[in-house]
PDB file of N, CA and C in Angstrom:
ATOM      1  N   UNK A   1       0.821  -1.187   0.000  1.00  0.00           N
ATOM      2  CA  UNK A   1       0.000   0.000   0.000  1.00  0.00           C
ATOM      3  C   UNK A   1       0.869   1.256   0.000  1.00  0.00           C
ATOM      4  N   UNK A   2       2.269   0.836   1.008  1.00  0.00           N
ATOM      5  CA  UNK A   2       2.613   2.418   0.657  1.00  0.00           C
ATOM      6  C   UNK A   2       3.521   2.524  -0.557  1.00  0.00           C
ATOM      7  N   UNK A   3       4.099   1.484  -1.345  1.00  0.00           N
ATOM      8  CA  UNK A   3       4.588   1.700  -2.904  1.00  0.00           C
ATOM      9  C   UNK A   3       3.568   2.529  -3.406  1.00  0.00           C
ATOM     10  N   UNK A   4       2.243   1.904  -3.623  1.00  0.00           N
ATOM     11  CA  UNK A   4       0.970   2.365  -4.583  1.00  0.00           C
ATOM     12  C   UNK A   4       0.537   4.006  -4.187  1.00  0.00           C
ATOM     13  N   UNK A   5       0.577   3.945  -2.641  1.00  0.00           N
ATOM     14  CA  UNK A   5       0.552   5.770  -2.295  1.00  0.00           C
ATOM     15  C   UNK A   5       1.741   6.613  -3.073  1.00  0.00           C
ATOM     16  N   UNK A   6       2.984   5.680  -2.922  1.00  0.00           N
ATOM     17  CA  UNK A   6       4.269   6.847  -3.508  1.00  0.00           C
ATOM     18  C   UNK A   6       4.117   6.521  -4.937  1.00  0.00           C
ATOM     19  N   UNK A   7       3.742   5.884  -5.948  1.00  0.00           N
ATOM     20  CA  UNK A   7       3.191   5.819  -6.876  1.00  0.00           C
ATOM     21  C   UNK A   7       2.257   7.355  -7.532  1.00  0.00           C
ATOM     22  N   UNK A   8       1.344   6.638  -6.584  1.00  0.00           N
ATOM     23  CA  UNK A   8       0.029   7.737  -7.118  1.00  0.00           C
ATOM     24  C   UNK A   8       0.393   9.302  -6.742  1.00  0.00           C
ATOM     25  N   UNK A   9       1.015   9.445  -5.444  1.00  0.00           N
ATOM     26  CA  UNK A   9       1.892  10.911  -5.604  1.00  0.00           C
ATOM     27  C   UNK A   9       2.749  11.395  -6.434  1.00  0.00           C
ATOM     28  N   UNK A  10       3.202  10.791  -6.996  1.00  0.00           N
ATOM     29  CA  UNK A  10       4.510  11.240  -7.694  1.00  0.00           C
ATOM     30  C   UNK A  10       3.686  10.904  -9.399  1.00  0.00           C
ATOM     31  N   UNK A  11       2.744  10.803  -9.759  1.00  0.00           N
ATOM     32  CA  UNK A  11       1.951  11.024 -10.855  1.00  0.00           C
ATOM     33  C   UNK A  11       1.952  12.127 -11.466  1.00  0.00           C
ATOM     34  N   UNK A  12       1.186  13.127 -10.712  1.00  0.00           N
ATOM     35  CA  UNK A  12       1.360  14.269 -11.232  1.00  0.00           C
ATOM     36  C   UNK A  12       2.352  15.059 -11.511  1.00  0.00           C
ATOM     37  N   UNK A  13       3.575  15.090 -11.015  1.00  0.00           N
ATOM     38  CA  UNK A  13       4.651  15.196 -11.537  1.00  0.00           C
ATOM     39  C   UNK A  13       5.356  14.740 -12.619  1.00  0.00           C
ATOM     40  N   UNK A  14       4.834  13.426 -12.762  1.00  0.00           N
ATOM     41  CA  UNK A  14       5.954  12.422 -13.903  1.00  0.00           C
ATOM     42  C   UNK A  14       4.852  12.834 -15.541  1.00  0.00           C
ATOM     43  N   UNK A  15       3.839  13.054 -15.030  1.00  0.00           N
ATOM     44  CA  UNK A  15       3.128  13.536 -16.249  1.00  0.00           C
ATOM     45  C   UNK A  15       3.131  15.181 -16.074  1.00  0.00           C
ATOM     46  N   UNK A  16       3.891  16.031 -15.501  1.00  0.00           N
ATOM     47  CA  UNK A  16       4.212  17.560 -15.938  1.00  0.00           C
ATOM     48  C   UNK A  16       2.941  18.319 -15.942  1.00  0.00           C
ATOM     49  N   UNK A  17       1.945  18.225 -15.012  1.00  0.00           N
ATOM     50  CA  UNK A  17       0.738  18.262 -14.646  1.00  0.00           C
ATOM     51  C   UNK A  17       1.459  20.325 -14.051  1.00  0.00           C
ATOM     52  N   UNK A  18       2.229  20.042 -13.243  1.00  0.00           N
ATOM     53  CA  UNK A  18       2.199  21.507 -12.383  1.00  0.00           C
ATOM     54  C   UNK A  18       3.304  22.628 -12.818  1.00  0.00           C
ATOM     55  N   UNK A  19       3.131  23.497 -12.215  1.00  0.00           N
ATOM     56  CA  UNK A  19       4.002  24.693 -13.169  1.00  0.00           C
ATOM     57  C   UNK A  19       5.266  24.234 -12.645  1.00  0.00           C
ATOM     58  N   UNK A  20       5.854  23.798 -11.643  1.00  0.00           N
ATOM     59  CA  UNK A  20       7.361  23.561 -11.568  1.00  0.00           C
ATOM     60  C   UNK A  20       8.132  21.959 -12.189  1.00  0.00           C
ATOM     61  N   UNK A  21       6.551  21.611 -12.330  1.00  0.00           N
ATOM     62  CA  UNK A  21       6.957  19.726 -12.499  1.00  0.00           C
ATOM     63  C   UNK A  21       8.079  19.316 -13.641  1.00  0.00           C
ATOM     64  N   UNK A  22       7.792  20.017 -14.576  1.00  0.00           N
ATOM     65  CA  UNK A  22       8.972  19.492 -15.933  1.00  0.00           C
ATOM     66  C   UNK A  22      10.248  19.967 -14.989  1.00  0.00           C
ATOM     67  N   UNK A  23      10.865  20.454 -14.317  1.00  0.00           N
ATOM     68  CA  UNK A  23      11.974  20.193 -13.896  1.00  0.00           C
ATOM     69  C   UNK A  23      12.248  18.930 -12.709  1.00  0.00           C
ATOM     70  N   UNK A  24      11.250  18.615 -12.470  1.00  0.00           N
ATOM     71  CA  UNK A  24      11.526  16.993 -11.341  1.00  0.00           C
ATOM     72  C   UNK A  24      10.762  15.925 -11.856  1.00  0.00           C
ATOM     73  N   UNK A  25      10.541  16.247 -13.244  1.00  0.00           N
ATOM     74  CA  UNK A  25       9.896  15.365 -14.398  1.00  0.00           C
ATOM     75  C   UNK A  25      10.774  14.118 -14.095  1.00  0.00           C
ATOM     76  N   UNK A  26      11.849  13.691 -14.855  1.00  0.00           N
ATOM     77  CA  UNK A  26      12.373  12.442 -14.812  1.00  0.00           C
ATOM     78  C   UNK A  26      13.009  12.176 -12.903  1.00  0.00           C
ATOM     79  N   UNK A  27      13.137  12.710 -11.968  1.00  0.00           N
ATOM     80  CA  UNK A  27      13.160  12.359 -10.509  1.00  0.00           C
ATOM     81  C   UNK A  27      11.470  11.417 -10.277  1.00  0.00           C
ATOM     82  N   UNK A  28      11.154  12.425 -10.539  1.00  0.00           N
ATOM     83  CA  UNK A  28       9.721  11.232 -10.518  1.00  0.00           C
ATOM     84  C   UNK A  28       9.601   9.936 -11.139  1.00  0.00           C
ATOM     85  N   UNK A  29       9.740   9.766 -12.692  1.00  0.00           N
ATOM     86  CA  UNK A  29      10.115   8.851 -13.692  1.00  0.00           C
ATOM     87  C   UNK A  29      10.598   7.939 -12.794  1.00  0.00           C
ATOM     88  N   UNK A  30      11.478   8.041 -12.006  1.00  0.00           N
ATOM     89  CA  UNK A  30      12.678   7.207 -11.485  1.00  0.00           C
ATOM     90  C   UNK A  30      11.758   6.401 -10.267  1.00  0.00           C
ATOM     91  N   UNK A  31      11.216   7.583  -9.766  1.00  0.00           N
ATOM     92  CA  UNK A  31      10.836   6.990  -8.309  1.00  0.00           C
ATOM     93  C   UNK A  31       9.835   6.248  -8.503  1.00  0.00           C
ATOM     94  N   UNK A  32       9.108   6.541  -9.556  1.00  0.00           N
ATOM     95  CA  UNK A  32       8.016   5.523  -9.823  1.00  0.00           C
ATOM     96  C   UNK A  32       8.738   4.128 -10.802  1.00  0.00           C
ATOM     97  N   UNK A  33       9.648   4.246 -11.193  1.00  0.00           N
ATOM     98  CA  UNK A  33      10.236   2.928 -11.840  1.00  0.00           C
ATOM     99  C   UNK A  33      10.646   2.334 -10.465  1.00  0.00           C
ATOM    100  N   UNK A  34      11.315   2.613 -10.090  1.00  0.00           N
ATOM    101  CA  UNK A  34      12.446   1.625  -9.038  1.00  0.00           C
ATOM    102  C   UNK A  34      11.608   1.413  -7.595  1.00  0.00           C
ATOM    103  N   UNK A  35      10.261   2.114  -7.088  1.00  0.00           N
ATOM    104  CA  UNK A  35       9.188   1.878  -6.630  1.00  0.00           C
ATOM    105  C   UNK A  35       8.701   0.672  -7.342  1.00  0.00           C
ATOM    106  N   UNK A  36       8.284   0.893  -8.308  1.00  0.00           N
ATOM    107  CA  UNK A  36       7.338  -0.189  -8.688  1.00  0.00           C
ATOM    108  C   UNK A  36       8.185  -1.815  -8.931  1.00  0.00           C
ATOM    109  N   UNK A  37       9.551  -1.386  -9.299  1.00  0.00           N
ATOM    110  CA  UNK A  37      10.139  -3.040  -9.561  1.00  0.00           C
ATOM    111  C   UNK A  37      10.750  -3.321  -8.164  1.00  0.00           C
ATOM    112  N   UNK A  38      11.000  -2.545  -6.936  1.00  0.00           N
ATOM    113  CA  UNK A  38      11.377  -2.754  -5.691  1.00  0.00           C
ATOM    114  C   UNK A  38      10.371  -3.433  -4.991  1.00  0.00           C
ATOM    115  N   UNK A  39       8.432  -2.971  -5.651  1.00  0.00           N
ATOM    116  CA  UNK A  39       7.697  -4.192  -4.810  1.00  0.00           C
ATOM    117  C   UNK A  39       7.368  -5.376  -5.627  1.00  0.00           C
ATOM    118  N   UNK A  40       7.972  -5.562  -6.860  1.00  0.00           N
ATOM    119  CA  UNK A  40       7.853  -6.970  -7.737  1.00  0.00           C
ATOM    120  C   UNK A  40       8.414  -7.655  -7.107  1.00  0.00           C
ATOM    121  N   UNK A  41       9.916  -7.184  -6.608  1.00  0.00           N
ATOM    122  CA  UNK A  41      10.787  -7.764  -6.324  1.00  0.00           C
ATOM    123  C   UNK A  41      10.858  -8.579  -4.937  1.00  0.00           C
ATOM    124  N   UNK A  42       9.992  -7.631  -4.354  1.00  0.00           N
ATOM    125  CA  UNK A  42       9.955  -8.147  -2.639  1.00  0.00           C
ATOM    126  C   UNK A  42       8.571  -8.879  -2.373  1.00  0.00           C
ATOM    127  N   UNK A  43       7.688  -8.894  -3.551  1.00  0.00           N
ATOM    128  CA  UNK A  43       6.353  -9.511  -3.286  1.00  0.00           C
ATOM    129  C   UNK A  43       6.666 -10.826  -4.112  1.00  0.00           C
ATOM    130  N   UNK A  44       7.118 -11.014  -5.376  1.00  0.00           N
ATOM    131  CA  UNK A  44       6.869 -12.017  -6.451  1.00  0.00           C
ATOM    132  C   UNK A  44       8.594 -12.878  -6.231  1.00  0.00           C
ATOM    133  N   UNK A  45       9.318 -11.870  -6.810  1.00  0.00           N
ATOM    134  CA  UNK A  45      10.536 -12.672  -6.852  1.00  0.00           C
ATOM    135  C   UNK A  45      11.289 -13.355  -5.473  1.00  0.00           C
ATOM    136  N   UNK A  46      11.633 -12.467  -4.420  1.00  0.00           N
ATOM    137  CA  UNK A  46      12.049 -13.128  -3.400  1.00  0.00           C
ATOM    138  C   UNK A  46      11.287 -14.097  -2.626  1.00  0.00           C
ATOM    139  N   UNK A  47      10.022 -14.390  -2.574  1.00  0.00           N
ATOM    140  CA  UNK A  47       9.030 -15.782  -2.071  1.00  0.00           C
ATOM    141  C   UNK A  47       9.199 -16.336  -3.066  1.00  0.00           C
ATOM    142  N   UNK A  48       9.904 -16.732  -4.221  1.00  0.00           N
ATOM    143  CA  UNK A  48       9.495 -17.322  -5.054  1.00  0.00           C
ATOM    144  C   UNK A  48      11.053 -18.002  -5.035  1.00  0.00           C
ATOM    145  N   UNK A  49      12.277 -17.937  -4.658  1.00  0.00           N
ATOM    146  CA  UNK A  49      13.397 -17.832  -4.767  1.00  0.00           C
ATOM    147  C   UNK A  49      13.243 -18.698  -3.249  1.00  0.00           C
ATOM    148  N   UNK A  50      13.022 -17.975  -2.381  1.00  0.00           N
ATOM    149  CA  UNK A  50      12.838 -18.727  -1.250  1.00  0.00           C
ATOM    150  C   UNK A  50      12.272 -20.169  -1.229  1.00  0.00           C
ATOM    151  N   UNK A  51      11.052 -20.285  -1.455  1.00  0.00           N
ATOM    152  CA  UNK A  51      10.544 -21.568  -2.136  1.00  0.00           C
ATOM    153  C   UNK A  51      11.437 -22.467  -2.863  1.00  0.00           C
ATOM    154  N   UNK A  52      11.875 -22.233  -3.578  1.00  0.00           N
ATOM    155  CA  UNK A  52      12.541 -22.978  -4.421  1.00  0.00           C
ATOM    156  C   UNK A  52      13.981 -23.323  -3.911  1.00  0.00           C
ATOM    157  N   UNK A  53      14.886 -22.557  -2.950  1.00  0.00           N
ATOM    158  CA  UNK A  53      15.764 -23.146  -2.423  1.00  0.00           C
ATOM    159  C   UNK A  53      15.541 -23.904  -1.044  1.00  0.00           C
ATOM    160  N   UNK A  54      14.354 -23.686  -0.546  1.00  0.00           N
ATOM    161  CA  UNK A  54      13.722 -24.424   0.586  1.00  0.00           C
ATOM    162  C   UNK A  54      13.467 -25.911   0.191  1.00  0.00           C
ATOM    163  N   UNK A  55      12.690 -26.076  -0.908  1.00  0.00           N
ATOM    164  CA  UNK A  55      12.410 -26.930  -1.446  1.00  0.00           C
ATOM    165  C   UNK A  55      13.189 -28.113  -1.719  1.00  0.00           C
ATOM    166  N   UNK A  56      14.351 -27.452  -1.863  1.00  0.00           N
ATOM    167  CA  UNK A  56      15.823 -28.349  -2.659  1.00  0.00           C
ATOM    168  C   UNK A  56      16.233 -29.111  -1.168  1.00  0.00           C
ATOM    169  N   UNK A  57      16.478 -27.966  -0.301  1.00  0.00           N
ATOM    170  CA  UNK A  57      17.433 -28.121   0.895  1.00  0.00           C
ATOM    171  C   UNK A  57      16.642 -29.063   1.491  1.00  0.00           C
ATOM    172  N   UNK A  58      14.931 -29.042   2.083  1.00  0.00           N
ATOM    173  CA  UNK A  58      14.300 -29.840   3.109  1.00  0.00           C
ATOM    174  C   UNK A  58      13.843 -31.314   2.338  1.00  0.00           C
ATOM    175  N   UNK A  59      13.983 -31.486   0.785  1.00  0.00           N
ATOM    176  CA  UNK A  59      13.382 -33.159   0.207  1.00  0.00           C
ATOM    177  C   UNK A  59      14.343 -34.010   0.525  1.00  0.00           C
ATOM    178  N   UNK A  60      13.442 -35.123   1.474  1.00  0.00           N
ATOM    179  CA  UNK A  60      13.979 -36.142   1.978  1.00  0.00           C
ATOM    180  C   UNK A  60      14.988 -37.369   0.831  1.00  0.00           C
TER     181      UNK A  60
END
């Protein structure tokens, strides 16, 4: 939830919505990229990585 809040804040900026925004245009860009693959990463990929070396280590 709070990726998707810093997401949805930093919107109006990354689309140049406000009179100062085209200068923190791509700062935003960023924060919403590396936001959004920082919770792929910690929701999808690392349980999924985990699993799979758990898996190996505990078969009888």
């Amino acid at each position: 939830m709070t990726a998707l809040a810093t997401v949805a804040g930093m919107l109006p900026l990354a689309f140049a919505l406000g009179a100062v925004s085209q200068m923190l245009q791509p700062l935003a860009i960023a924060v919403i990229g590396g936001v959004s693959i920082s919770m792929v990463l910690s929701l999808i990929i690392t349980p999924a990585v985990h699993f799979y070396l758990a898996r190996e280590r505990y078969t009888p």
